[in-house]
N, C-alpha and C. Protein backbone atom coordinates (compact mmCIF):
# COMPACT_ATOMS: atom_id res chain seq x y z
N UNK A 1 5.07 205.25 155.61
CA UNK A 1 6.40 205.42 156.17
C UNK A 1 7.41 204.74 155.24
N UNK A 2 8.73 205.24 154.92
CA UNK A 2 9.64 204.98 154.22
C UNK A 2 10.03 204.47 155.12
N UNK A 3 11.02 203.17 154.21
CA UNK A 3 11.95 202.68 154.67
C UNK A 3 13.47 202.89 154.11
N UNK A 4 14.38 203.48 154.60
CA UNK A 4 15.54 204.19 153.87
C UNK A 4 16.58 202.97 152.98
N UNK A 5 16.08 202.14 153.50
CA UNK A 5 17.40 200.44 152.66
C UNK A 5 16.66 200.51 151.61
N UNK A 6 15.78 200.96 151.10
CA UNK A 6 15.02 200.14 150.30
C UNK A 6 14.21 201.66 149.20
N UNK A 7 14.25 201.55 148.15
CA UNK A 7 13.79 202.62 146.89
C UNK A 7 12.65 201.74 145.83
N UNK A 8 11.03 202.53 146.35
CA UNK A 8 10.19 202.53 145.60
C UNK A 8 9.36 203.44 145.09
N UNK A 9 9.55 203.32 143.70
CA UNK A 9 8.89 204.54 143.06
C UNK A 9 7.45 204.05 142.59
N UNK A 10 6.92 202.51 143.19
CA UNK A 10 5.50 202.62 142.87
C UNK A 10 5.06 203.15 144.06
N UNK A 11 3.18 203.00 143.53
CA UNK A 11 2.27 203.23 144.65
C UNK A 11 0.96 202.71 144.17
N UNK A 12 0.04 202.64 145.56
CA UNK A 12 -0.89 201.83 144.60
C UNK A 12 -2.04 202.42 144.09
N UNK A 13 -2.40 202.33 142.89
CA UNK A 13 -3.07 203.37 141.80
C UNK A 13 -2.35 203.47 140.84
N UNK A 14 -1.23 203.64 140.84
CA UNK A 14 -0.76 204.29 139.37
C UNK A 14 -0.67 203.03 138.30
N UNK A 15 -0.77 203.52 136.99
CA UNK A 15 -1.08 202.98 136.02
C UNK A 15 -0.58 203.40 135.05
N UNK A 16 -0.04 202.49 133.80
CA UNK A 16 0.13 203.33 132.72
C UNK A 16 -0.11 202.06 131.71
N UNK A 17 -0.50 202.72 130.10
CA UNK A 17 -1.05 202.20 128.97
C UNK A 17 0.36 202.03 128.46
N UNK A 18 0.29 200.93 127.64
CA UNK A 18 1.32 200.74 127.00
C UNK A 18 0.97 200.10 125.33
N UNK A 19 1.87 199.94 124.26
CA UNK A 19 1.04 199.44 123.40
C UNK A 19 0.50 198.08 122.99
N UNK A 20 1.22 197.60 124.46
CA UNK A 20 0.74 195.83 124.28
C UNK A 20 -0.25 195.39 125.35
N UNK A 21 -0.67 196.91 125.91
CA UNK A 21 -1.62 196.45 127.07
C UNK A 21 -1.49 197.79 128.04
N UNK A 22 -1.64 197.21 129.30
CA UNK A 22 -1.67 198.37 130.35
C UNK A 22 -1.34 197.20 131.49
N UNK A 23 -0.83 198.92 132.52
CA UNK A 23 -0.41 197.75 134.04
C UNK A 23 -1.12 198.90 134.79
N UNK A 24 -1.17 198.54 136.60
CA UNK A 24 -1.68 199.13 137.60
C UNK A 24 -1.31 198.34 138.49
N UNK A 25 -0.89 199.16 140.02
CA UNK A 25 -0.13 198.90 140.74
C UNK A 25 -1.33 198.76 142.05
N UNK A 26 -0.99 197.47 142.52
CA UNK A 26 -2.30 197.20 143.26
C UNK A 26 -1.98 197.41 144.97
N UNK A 27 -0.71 197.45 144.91
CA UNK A 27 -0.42 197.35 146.93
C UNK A 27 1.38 197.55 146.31
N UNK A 28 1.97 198.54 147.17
CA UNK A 28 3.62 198.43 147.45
C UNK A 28 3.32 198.65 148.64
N UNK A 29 5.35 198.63 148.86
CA UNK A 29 5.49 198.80 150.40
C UNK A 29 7.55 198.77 150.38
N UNK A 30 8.02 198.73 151.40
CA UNK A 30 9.44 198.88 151.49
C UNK A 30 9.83 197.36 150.90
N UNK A 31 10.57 197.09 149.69
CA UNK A 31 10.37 195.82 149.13
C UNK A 31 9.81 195.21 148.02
N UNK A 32 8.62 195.60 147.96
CA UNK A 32 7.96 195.19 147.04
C UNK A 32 6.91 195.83 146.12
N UNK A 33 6.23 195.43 145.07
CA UNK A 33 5.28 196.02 144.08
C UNK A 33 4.49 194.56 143.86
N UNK A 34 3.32 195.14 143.55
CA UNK A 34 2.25 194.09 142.98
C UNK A 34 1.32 195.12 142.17
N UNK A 35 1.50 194.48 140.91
CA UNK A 35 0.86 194.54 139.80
C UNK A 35 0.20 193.70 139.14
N UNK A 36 -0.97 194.49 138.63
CA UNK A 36 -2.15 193.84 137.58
C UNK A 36 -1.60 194.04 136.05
N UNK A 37 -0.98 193.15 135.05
CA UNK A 37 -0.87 193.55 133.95
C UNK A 37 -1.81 192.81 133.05
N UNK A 38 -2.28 194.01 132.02
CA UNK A 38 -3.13 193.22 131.06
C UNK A 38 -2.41 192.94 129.39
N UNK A 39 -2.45 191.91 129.13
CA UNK A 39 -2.10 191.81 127.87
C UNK A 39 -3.16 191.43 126.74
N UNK A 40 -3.02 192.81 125.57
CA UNK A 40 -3.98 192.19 124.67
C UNK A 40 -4.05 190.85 123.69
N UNK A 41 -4.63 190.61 122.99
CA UNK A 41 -4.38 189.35 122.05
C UNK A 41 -3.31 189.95 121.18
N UNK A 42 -2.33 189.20 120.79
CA UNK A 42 -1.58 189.54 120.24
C UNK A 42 -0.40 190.22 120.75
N UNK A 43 -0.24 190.91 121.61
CA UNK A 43 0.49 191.78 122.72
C UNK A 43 1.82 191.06 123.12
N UNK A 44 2.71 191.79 123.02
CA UNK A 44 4.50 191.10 123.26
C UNK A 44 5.14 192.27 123.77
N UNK A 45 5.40 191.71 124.92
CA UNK A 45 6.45 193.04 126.00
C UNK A 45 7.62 192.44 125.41
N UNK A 46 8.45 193.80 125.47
CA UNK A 46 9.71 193.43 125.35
C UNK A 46 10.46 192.42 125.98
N UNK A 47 11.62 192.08 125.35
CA UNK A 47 12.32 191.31 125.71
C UNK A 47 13.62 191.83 126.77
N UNK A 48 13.79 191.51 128.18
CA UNK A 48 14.11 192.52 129.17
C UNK A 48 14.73 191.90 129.61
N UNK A 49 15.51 192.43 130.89
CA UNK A 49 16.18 192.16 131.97
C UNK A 49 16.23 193.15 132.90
N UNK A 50 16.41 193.11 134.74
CA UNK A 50 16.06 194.04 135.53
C UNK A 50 17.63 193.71 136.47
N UNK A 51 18.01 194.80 136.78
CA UNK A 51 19.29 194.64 138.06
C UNK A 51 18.93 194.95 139.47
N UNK A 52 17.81 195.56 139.21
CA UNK A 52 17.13 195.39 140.81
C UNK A 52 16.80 194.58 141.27
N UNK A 53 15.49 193.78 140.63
CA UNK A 53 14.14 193.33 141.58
C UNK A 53 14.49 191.96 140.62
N UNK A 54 13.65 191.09 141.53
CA UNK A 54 13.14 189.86 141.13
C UNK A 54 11.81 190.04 140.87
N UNK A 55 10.93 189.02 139.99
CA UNK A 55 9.23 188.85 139.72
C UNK A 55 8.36 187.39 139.67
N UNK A 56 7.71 187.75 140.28
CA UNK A 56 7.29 186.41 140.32
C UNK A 56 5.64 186.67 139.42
N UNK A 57 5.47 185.77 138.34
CA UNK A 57 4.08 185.89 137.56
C UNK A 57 3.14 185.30 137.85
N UNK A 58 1.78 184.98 138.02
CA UNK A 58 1.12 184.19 137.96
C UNK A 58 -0.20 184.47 137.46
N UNK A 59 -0.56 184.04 136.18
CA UNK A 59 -1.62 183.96 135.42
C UNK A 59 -3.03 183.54 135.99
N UNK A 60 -4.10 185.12 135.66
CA UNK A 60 -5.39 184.54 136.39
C UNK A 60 -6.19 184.84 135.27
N UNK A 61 -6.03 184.92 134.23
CA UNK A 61 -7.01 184.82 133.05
C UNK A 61 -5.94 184.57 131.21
N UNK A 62 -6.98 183.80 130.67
CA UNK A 62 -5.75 183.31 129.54
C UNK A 62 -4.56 183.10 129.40
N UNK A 63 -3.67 182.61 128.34
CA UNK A 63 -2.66 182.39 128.23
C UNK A 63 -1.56 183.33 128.12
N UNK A 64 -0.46 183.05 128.81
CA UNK A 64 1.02 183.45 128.55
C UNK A 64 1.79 182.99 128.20
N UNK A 65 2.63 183.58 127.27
CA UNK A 65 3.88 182.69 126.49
C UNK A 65 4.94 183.54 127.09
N UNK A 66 5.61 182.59 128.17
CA UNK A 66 6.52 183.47 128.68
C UNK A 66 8.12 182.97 128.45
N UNK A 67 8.78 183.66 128.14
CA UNK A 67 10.44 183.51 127.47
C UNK A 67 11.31 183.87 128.72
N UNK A 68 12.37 182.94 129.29
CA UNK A 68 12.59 182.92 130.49
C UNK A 68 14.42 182.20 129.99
N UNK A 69 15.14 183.28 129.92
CA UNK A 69 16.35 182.47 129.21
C UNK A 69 16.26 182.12 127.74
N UNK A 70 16.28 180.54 128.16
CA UNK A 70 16.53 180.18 126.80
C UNK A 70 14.89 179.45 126.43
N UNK A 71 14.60 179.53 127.47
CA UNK A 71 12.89 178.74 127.66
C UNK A 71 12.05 179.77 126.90
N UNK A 72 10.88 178.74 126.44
CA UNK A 72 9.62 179.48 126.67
C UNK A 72 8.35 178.38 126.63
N UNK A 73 7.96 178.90 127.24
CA UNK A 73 6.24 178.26 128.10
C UNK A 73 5.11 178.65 128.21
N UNK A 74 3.95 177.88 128.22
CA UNK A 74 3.11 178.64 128.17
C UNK A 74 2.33 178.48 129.53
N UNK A 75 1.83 179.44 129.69
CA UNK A 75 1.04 179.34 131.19
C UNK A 75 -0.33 179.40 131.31
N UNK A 76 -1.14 178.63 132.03
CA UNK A 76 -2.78 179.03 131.97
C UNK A 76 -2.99 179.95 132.99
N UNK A 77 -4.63 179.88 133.12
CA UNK A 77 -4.42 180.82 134.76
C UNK A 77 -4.60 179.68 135.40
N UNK A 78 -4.12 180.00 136.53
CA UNK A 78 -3.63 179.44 137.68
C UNK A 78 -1.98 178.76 138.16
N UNK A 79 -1.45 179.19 136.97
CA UNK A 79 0.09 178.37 136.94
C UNK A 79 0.88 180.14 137.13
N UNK A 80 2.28 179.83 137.54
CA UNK A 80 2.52 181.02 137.94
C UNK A 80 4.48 180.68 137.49
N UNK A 81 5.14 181.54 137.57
CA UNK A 81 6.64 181.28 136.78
C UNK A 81 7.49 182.44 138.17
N UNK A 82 8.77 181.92 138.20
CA UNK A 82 9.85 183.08 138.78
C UNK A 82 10.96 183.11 137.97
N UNK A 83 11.00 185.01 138.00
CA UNK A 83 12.23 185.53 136.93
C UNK A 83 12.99 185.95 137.99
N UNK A 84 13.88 185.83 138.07
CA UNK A 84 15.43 185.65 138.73
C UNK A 84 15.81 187.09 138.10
N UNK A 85 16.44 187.77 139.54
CA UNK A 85 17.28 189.09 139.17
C UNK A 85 18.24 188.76 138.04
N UNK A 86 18.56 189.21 136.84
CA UNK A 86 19.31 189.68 135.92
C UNK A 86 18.82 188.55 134.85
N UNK A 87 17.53 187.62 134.64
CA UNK A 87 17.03 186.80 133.44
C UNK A 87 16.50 187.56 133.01
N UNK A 88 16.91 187.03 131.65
CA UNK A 88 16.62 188.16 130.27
C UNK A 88 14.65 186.95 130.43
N UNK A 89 13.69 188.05 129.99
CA UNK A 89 12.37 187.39 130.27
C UNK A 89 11.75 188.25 128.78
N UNK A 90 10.53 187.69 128.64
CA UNK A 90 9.41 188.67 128.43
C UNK A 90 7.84 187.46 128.02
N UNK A 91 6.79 188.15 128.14
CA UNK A 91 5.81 187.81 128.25
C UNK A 91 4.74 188.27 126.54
N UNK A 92 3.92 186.98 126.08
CA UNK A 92 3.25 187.74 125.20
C UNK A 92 2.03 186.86 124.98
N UNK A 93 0.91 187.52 124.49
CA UNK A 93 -0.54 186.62 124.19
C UNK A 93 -0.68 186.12 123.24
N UNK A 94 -0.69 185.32 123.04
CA UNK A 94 -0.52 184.15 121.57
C UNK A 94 -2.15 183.85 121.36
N UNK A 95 -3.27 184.02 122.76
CA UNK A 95 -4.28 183.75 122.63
C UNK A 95 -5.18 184.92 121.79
N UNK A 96 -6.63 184.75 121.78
CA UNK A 96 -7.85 185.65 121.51
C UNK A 96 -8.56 186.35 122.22
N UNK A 97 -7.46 186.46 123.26
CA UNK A 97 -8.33 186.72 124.43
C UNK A 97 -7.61 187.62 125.15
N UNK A 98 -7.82 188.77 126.18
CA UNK A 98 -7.10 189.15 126.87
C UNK A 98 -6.10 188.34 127.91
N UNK A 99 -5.01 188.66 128.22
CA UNK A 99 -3.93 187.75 129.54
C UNK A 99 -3.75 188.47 130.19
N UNK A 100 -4.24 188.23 131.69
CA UNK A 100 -4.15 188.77 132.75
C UNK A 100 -3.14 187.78 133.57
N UNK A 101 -2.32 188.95 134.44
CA UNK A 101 -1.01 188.49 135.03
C UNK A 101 -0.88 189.15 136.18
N UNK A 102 -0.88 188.73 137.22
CA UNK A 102 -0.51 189.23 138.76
C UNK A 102 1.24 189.12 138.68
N UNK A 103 2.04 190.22 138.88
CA UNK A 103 3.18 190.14 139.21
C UNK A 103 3.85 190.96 140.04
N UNK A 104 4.28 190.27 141.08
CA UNK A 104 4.74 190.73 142.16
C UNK A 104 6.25 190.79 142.16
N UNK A 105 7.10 192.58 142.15
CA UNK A 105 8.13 192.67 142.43
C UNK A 105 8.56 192.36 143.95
N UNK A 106 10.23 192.20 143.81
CA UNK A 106 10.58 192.01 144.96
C UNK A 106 12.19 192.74 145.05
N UNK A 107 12.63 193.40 145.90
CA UNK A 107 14.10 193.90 145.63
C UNK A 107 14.26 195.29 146.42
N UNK A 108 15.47 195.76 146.16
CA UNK A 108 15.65 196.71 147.39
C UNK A 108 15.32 198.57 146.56
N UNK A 109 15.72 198.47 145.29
CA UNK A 109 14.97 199.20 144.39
C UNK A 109 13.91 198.47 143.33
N UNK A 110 12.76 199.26 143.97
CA UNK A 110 11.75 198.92 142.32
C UNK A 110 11.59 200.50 141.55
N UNK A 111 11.67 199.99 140.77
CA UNK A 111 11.38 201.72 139.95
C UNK A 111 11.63 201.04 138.02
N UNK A 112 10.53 201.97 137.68
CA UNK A 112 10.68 201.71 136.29
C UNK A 112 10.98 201.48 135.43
N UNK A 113 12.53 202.18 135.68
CA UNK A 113 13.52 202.38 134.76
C UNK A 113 14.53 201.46 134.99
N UNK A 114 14.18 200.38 135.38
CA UNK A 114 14.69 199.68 135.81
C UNK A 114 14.44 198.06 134.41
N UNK A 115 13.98 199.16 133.28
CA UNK A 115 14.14 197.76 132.56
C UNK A 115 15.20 198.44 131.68
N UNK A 116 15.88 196.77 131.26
CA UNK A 116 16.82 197.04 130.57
C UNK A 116 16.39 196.14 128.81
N UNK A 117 15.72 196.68 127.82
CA UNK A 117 15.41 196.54 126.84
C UNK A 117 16.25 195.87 126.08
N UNK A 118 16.19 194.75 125.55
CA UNK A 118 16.91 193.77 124.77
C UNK A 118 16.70 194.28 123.26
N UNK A 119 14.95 193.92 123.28
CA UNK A 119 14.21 193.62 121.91
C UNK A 119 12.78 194.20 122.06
N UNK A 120 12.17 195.18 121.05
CA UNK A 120 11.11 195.30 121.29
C UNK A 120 10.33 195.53 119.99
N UNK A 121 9.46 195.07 119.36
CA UNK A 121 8.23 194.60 118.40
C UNK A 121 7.82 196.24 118.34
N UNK A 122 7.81 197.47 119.63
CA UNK A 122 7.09 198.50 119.40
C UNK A 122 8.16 199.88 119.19
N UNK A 123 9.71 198.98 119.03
CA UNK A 123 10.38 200.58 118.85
C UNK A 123 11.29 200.78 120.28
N UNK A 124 10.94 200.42 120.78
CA UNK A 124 11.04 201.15 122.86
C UNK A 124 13.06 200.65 123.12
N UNK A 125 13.34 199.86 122.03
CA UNK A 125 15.03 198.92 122.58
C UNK A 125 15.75 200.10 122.27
């Protein structure tokens, strides 16, 4: 059942490859998205900002170097970060290892296109 205040274009299953990894969408609903993202070694998402949604990260396998403003940090698993509607962010694996990241949108539209590309290592700005 839709909820009409509120615009989501996930669902849960869908997935897509990207060249710094892949995501999959584990549970939505009126509100929100939760996603599995994987990052390879080496792997750097763009450098972004969103006018919809807020995200909240939290690392359950290897490291994240996550850029949050003017910050950046690194996260193990079990430590977790919040990006604030309109912070410029992005996430990347500095490790040897795959980085796995639970991130849960939150906002009244979620939908894809909803990033706004700063900087990107693969072409995509």
């Amino acid at each position: 059942m839709s909820d009409p205040e509120f615009r989501n274009d996930y669902a849960a299953g869908q997935s897509d490859r990207r060249p710094w990894g892949e995501w999959e969408v584990l549970d939505a609903g009126p509100g929100f998205a939760v996603k599995r993202i994987r990052v390879v070694p080496g792997g750097v998402l763009s450098l972004q900002r969103h006018q919809h949604r807020a995200e909240q990260w939290t690392v359950v396998a290897g490291i994240a170097r996550v850029t949050r403003n003017a910050e950046t940090i690194d996260l193990l698993a079990g430590e977790s970060i919040g990006i604030a509607l309109g912070d410029i962010h992005r996430l990347a694996n500095p490790g040897t290892t795959e980085t796995v990241m639970i991130e849960v949108q939150t906002g009244r539209e979620l939908r894809e296109d909803d990033i706004e590309r700063l900087e990107d290592r693969y072409g995509r700005a």
